[in-house]
N, C-alpha and C. Protein backbone atom coordinates (compact mmCIF):
# COMPACT_ATOMS: atom_id res chain seq x y z
N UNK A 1 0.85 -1.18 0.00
CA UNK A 1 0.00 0.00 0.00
C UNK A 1 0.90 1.24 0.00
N UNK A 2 0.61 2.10 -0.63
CA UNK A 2 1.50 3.24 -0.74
C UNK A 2 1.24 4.03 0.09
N UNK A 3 1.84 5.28 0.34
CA UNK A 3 1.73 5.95 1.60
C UNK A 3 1.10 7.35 1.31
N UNK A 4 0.30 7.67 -0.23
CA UNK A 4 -0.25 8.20 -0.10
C UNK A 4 -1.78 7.24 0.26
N UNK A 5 -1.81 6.05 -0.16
CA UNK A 5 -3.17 5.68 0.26
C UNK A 5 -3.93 5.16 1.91
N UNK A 6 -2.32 5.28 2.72
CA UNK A 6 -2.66 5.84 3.89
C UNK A 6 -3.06 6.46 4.45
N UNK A 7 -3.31 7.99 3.68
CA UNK A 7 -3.12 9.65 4.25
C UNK A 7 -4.68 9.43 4.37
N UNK A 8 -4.77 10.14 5.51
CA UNK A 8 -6.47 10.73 6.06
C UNK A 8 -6.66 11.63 4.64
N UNK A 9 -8.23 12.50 4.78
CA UNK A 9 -8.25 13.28 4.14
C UNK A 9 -8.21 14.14 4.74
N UNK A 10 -7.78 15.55 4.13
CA UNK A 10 -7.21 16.82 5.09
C UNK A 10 -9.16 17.43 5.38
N UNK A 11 -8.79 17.65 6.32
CA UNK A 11 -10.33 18.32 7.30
C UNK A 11 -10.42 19.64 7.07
N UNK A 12 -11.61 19.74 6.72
CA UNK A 12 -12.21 21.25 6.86
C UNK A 12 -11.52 22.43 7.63
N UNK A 13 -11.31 21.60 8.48
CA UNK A 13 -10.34 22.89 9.88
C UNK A 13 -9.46 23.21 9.46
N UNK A 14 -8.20 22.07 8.72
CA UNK A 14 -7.15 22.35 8.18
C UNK A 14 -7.02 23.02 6.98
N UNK A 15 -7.83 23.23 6.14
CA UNK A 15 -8.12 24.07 4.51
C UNK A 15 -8.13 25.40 5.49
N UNK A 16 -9.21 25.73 6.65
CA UNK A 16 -9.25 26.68 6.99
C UNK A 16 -8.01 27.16 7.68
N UNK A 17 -7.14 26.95 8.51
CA UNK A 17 -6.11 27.12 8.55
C UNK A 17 -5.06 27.47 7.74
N UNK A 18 -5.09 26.44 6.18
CA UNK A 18 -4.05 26.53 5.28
C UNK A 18 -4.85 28.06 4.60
N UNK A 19 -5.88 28.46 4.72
CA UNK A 19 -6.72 29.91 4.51
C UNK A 19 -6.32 31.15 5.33
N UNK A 20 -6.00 30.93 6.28
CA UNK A 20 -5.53 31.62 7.29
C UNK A 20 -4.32 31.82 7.12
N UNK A 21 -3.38 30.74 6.94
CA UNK A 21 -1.86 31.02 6.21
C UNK A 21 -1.87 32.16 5.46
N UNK A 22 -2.47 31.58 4.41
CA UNK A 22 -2.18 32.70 3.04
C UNK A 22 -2.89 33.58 3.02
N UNK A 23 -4.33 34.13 3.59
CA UNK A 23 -4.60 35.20 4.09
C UNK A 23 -3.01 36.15 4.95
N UNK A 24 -2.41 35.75 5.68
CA UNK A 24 -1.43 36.06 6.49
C UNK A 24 -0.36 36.86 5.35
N UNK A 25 -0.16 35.44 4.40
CA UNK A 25 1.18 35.48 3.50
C UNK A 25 0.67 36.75 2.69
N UNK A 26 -0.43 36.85 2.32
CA UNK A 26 -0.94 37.97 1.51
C UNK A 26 -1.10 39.52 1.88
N UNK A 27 -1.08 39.26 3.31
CA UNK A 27 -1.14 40.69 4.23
C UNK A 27 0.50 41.07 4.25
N UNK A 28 1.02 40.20 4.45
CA UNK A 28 2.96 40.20 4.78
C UNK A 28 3.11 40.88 3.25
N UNK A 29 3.27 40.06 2.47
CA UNK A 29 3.17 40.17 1.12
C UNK A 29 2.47 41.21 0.08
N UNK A 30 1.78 42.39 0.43
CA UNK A 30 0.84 42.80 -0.55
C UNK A 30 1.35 42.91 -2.24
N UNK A 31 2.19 42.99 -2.78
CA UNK A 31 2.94 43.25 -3.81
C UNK A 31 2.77 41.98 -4.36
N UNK A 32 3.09 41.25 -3.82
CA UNK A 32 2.88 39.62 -4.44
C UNK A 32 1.44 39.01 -3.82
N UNK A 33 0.50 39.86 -3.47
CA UNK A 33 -0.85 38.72 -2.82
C UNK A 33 -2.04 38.40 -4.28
N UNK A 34 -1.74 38.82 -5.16
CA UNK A 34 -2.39 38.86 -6.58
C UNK A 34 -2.04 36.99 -7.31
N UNK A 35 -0.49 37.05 -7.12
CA UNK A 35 -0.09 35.86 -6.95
C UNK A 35 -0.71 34.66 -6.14
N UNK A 36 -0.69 35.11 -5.18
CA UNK A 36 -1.20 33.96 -4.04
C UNK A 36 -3.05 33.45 -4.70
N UNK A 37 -3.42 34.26 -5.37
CA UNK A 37 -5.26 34.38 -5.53
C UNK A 37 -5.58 32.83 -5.84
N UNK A 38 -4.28 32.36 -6.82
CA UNK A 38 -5.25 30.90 -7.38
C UNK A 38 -5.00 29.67 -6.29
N UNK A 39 -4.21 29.75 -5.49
CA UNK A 39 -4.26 29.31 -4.32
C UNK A 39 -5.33 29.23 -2.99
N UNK A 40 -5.80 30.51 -3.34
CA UNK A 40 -6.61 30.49 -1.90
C UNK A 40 -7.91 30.26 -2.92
N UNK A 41 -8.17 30.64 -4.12
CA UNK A 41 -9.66 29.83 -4.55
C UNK A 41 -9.32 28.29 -4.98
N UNK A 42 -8.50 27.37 -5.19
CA UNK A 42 -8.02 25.88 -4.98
C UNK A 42 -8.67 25.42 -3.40
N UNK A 43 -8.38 26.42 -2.60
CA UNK A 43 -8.58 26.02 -1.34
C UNK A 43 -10.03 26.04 -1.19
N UNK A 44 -10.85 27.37 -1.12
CA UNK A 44 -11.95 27.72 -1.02
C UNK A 44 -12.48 26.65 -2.10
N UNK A 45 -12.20 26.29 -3.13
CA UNK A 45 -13.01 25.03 -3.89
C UNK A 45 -13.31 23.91 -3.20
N UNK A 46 -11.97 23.49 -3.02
CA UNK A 46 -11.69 21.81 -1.87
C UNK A 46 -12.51 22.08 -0.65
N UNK A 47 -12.73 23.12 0.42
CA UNK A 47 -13.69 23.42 1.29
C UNK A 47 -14.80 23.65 1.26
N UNK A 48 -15.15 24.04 0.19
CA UNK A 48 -16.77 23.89 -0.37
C UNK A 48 -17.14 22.26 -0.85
N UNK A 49 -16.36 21.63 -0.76
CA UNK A 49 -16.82 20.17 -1.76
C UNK A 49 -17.03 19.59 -0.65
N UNK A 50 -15.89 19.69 0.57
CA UNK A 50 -15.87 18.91 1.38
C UNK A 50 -17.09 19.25 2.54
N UNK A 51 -17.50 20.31 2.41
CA UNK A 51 -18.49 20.92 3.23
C UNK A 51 -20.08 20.17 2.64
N UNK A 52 -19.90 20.42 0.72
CA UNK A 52 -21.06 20.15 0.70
C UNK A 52 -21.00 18.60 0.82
N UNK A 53 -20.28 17.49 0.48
CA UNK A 53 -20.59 16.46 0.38
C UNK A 53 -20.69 15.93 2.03
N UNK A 54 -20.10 16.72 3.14
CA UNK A 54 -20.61 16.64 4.61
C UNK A 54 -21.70 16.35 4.23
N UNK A 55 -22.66 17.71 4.02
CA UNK A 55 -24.07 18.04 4.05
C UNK A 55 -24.97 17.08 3.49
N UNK A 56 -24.47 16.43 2.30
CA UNK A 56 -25.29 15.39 1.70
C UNK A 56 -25.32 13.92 2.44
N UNK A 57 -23.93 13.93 2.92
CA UNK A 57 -23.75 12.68 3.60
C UNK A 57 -24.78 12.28 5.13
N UNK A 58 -25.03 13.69 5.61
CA UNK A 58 -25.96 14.19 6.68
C UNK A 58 -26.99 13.76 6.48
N UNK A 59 -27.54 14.83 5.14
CA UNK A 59 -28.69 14.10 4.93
C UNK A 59 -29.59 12.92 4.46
N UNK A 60 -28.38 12.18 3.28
CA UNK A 60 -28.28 10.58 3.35
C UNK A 60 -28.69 9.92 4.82
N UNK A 61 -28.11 10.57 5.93
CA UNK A 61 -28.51 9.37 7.17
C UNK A 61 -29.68 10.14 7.65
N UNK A 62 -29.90 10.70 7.80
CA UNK A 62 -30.83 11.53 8.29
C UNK A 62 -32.25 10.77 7.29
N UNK A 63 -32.29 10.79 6.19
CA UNK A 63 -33.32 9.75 5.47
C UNK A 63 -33.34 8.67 5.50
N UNK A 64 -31.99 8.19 5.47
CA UNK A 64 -32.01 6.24 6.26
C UNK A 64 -33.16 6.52 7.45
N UNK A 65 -32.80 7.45 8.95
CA UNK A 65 -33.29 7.09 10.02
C UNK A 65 -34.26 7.02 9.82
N UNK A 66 -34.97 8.09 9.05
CA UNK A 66 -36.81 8.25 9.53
C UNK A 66 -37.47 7.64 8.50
N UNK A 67 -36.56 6.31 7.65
CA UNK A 67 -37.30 5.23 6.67
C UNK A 67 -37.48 4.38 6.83
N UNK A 68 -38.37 3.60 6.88
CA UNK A 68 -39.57 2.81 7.86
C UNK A 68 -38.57 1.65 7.13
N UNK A 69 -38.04 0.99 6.46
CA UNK A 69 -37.36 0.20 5.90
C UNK A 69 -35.73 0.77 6.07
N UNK A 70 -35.51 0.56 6.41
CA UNK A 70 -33.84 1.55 6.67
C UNK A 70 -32.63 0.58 6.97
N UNK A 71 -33.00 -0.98 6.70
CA UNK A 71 -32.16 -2.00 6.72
C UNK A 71 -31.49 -1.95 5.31
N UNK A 72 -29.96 -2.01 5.61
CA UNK A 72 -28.86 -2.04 4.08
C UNK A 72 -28.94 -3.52 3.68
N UNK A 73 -29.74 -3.85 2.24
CA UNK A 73 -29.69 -5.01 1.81
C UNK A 73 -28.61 -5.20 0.90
């Protein structure tokens, strides 16, 4: 098994963090924060996916529970 197919997937908290970085790097930086832009929307993409497919995954169980048949055949 290779050791990327070990790796967790990086968490919401951590995109926000790695957001917070380069928010930072971009304040340090203003001359070059134009640069940084396709970076922090890469990020803001991957945190929206991972947010929405949370949300779906939510509501996937959330319709299992209250389905009168809700056994995985």
């Amino acid at each position: 098994m290779s050791r990327a197919a070990k790796r967790k997937p990086v968490t919401i908290d951590e995109i926000e963090s790695f957001l917070d970085l380069v928010a930072r790097l971009m304040g340090k930086f203003p001359r070059q924060a134009e640069l940084m832009t396709p970076i922090w929307r890469a990020l803001e993409r991957e945190r929206d996916k991972r947010v929405e497919t949370n949300t779906i995954l939510a509501a996937a169980q959330a319709r299992l529970a209250r389905s009168p048949n809700h056994t995985m055949d």
